[in-house]
N, C-alpha and C. Protein backbone atom coordinates (compact mmCIF):
# COMPACT_ATOMS: atom_id res chain seq x y z
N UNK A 1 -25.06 119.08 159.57
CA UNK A 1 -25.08 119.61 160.93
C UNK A 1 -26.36 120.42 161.13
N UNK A 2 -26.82 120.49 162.33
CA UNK A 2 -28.04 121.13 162.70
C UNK A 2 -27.65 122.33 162.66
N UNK A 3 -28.67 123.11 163.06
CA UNK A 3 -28.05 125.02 163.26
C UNK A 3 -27.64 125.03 164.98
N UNK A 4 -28.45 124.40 165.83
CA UNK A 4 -27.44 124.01 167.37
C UNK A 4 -26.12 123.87 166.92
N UNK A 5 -26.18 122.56 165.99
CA UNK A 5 -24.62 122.10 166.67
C UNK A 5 -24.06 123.39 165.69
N UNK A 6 -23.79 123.80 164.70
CA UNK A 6 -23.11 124.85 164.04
C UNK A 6 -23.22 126.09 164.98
N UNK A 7 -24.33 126.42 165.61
CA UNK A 7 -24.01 127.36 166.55
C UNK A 7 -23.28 127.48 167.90
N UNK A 8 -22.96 125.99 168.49
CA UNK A 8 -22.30 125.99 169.20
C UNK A 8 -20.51 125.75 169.08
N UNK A 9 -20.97 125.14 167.63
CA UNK A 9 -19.17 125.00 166.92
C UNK A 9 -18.60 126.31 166.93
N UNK A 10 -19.64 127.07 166.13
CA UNK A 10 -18.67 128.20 165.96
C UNK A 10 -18.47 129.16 167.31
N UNK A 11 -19.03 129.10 168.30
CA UNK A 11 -18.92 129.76 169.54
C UNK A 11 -17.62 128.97 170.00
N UNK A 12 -17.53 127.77 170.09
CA UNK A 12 -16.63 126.72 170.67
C UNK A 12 -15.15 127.25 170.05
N UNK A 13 -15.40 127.22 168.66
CA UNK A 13 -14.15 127.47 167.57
C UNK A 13 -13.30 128.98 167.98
N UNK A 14 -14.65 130.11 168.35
CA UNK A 14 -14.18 131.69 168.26
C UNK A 14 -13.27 131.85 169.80
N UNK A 15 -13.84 130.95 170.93
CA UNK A 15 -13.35 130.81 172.11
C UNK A 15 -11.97 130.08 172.17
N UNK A 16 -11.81 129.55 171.44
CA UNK A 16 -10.10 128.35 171.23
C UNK A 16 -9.45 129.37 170.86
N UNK A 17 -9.92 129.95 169.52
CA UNK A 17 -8.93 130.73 169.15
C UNK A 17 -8.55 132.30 169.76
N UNK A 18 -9.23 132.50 170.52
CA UNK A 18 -8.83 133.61 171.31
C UNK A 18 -8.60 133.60 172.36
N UNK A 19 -9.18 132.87 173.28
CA UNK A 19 -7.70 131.95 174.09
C UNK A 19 -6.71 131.54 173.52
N UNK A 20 -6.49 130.83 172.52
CA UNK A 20 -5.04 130.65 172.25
C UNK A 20 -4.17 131.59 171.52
N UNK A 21 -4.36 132.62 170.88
CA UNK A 21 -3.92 134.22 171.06
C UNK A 21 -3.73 134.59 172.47
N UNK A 22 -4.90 134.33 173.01
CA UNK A 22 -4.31 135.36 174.64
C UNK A 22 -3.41 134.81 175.14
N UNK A 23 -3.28 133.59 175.02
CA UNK A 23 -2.03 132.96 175.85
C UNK A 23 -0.91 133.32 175.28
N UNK A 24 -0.98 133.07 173.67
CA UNK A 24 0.60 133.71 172.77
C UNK A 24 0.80 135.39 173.52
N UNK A 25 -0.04 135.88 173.53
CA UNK A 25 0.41 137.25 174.37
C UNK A 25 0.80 137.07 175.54
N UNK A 26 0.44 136.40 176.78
CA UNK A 26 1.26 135.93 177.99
C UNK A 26 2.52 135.15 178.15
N UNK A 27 2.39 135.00 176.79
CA UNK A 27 4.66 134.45 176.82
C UNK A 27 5.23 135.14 176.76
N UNK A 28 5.13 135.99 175.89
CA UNK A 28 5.04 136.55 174.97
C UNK A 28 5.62 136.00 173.69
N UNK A 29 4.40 135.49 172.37
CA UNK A 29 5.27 134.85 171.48
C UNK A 29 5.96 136.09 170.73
N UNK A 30 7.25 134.96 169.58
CA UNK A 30 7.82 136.44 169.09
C UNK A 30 6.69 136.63 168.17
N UNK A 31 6.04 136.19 167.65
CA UNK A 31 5.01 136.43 165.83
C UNK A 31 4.11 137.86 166.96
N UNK A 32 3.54 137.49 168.28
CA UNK A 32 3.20 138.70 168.97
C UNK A 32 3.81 140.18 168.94
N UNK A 33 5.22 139.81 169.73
CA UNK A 33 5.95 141.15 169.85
C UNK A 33 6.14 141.94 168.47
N UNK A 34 6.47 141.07 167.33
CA UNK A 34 6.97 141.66 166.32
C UNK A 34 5.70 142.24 165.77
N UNK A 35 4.56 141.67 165.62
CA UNK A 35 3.38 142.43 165.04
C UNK A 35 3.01 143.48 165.80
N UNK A 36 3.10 143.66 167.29
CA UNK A 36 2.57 144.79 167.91
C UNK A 36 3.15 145.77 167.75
N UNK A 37 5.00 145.61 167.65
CA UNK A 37 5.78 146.60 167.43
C UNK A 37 5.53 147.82 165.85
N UNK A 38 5.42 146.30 165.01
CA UNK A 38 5.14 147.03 163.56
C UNK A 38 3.87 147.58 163.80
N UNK A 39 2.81 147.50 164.42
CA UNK A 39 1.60 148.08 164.34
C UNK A 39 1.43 149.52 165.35
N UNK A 40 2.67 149.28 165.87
CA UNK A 40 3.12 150.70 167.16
C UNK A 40 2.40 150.36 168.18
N UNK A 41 1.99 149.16 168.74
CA UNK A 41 1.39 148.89 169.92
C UNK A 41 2.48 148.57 170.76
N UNK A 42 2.56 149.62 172.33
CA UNK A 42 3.68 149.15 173.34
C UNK A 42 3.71 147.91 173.66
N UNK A 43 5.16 147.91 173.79
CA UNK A 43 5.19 146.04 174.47
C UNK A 43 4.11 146.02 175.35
N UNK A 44 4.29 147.11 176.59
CA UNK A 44 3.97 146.66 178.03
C UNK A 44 1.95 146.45 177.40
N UNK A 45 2.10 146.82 176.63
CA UNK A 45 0.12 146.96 176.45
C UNK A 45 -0.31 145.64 176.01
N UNK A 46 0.59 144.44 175.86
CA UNK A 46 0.45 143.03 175.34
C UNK A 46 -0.37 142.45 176.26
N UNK A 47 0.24 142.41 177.82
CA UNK A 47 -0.33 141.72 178.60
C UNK A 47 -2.21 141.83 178.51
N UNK A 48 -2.26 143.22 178.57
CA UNK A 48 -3.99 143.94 179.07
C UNK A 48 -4.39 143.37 177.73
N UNK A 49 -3.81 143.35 176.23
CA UNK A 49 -4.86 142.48 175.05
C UNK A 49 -4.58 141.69 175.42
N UNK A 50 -4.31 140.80 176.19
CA UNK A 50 -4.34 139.28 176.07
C UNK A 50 -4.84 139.05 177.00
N UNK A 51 -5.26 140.14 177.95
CA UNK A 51 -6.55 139.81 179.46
C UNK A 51 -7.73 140.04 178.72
N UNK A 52 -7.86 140.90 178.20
CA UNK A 52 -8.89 141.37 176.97
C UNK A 52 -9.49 140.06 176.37
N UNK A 53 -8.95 139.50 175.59
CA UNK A 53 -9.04 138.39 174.75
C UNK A 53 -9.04 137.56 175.53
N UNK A 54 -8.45 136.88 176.57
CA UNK A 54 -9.00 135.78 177.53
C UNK A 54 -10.32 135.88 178.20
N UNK A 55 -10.69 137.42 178.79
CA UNK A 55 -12.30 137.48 179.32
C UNK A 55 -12.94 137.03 177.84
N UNK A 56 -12.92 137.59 176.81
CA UNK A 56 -13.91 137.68 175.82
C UNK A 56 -14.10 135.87 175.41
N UNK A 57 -12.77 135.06 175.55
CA UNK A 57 -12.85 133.70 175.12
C UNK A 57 -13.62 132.71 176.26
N UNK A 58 -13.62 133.20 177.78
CA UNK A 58 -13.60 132.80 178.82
C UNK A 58 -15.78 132.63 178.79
N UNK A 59 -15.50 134.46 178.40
CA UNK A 59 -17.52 135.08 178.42
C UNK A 59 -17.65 134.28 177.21
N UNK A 60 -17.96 134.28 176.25
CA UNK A 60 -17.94 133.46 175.42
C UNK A 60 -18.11 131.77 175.64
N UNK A 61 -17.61 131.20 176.63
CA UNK A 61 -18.09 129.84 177.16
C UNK A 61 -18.51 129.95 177.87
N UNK A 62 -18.79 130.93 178.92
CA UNK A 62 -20.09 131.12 180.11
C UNK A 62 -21.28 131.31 179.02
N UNK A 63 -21.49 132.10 178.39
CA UNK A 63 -22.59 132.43 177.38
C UNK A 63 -23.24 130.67 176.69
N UNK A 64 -22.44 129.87 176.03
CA UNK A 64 -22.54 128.67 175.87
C UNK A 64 -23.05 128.05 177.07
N UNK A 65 -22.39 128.25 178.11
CA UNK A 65 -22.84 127.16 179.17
C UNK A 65 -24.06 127.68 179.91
N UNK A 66 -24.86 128.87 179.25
CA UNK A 66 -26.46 129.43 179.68
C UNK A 66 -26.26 130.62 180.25
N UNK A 67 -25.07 131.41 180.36
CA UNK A 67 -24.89 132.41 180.74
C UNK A 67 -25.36 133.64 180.17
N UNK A 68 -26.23 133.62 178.81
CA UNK A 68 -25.94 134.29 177.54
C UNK A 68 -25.75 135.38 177.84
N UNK A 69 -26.27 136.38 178.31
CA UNK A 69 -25.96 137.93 178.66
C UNK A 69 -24.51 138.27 178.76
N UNK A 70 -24.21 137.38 179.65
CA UNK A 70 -22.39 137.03 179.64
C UNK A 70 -22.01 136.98 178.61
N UNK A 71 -22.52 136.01 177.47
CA UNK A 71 -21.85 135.58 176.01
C UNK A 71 -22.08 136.36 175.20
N UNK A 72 -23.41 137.47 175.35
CA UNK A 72 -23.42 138.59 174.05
C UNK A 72 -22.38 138.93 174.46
N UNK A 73 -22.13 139.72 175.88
CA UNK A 73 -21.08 141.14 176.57
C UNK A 73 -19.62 140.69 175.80
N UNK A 74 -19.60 139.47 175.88
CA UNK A 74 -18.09 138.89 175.19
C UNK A 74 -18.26 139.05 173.50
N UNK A 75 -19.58 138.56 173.28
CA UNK A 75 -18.92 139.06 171.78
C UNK A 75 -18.91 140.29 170.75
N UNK A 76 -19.90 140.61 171.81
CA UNK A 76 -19.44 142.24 171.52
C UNK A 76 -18.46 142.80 171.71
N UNK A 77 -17.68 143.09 172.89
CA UNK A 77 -16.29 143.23 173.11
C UNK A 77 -15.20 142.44 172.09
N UNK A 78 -15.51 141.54 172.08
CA UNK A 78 -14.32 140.82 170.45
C UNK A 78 -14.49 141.42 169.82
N UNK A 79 -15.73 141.44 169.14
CA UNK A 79 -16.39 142.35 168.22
C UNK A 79 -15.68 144.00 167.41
N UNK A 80 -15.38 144.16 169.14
CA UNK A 80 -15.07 146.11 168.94
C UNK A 80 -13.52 146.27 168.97
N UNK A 81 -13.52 145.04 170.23
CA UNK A 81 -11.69 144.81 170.20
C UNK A 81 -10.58 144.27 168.80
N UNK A 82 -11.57 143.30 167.98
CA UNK A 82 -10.99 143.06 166.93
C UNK A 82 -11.29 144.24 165.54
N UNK A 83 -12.13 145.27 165.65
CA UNK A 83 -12.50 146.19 164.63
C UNK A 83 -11.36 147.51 164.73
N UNK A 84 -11.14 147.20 166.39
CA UNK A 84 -10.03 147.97 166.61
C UNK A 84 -8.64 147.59 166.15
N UNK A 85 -8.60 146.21 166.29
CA UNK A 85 -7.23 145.80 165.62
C UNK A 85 -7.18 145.62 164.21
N UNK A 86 -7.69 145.26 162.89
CA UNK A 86 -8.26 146.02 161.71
C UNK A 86 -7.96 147.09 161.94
N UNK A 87 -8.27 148.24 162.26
CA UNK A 87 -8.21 149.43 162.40
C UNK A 87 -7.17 150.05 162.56
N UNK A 88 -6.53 149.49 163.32
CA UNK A 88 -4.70 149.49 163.48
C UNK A 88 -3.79 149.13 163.03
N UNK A 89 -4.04 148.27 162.26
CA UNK A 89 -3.72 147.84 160.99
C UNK A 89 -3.96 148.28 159.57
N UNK A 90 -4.93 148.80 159.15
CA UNK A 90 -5.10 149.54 158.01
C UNK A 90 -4.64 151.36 158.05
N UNK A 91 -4.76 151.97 159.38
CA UNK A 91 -3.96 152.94 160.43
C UNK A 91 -2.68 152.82 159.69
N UNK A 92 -2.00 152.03 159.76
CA UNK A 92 -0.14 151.84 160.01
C UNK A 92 -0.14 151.46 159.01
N UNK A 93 -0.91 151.02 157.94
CA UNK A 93 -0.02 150.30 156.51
C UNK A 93 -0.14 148.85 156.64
N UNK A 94 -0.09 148.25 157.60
CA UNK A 94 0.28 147.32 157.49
C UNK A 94 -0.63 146.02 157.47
N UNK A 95 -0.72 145.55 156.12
CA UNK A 95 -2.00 144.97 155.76
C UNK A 95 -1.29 143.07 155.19
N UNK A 96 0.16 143.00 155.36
CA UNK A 96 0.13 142.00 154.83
C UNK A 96 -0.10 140.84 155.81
N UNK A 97 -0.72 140.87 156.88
CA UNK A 97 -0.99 139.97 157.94
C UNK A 97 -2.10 140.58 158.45
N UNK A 98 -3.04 141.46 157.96
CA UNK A 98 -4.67 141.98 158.60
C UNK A 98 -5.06 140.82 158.36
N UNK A 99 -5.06 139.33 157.32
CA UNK A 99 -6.27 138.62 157.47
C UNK A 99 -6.52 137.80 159.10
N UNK A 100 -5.49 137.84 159.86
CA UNK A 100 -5.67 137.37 161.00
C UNK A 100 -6.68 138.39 161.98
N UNK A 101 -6.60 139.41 162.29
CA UNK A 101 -7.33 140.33 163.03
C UNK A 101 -8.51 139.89 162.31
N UNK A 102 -8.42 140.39 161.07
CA UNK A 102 -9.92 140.29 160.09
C UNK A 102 -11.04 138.96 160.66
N UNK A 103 -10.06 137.54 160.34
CA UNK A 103 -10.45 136.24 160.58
C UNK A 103 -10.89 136.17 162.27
N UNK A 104 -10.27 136.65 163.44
CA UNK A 104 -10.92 136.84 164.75
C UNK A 104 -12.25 137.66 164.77
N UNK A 105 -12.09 138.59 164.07
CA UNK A 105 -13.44 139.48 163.66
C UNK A 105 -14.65 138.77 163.69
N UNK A 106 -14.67 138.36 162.14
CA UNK A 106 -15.20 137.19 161.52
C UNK A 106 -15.91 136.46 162.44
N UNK A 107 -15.19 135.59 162.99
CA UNK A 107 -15.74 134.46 164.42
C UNK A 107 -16.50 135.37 165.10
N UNK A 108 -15.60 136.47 165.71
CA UNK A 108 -16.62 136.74 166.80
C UNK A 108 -17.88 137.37 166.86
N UNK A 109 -17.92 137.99 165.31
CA UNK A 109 -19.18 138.55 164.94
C UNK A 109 -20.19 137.34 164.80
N UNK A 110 -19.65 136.30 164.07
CA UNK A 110 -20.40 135.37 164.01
C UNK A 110 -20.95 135.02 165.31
N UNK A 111 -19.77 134.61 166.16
CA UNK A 111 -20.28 134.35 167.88
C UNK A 111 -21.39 134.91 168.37
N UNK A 112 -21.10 136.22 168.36
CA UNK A 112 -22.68 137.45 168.51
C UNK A 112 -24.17 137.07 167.64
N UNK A 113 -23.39 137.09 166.26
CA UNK A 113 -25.03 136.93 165.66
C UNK A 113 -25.52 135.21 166.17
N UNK A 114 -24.81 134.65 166.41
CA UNK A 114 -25.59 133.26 167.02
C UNK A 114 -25.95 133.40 168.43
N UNK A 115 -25.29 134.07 169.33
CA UNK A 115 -25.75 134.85 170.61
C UNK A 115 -26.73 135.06 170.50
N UNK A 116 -27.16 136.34 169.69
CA UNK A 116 -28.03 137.26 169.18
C UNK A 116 -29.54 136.50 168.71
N UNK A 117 -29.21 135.69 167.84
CA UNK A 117 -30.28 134.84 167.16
C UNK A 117 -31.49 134.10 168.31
């Protein structure tokens, strides 16, 4: 693969998957409720991360589609929003499911430094 197409995979990849989190927060799935609860995040605060995480997946394909200023602003915000969830998680103890926060991290930092680049 070229460094284009890998840079646009992984932008493509970080945007699926955080859209498809934000949407599990607009059902609300249970693997959602039950992790927010154990992590002491209010129910009612599900909806606003999962508006959170839909702009950031949404900016994130404007940024791809030449928007970029748009696409840093998004992955920076993943960026801080997922360091925060890590954070809330190592906070509370509760580390036997951080590699997911961690793994959104991951992407979206990546997202940025290919933004960035």
């Amino acid at each position: 693969m070229s460094v284009p197409t890998v840079s646009v995979v992984t932008i493509v990849v970080t945007a699926a998957i955080t859209i498809a989190v934000a949407v599990a927060d607009f059902v609300p799935a249970q693997f959602v409720v039950a992790n927010s609860a154990e992590v002491g995040v209010p129910r009612r605060w599900i909806p606003v991360l999962g508006g959170l995480k839909l702009a950031g997946g949404v900016g994130l394909l404007i940024g791809l589609a030449g928007v970029r200023l748009i696409g840093v602003a998004a992955a920076a915000g993943l960026v801080a929003f997922f360091i925060g969830a890590v954070a809330t998680h190592v906070r509370t103890g509760v580390l036997h499911n951080i590699g997911f926060p961690a793994a959104y991290l991951l992407a979206s930092a990546a997202s940025l430094a290919v933004l960035l680049a």
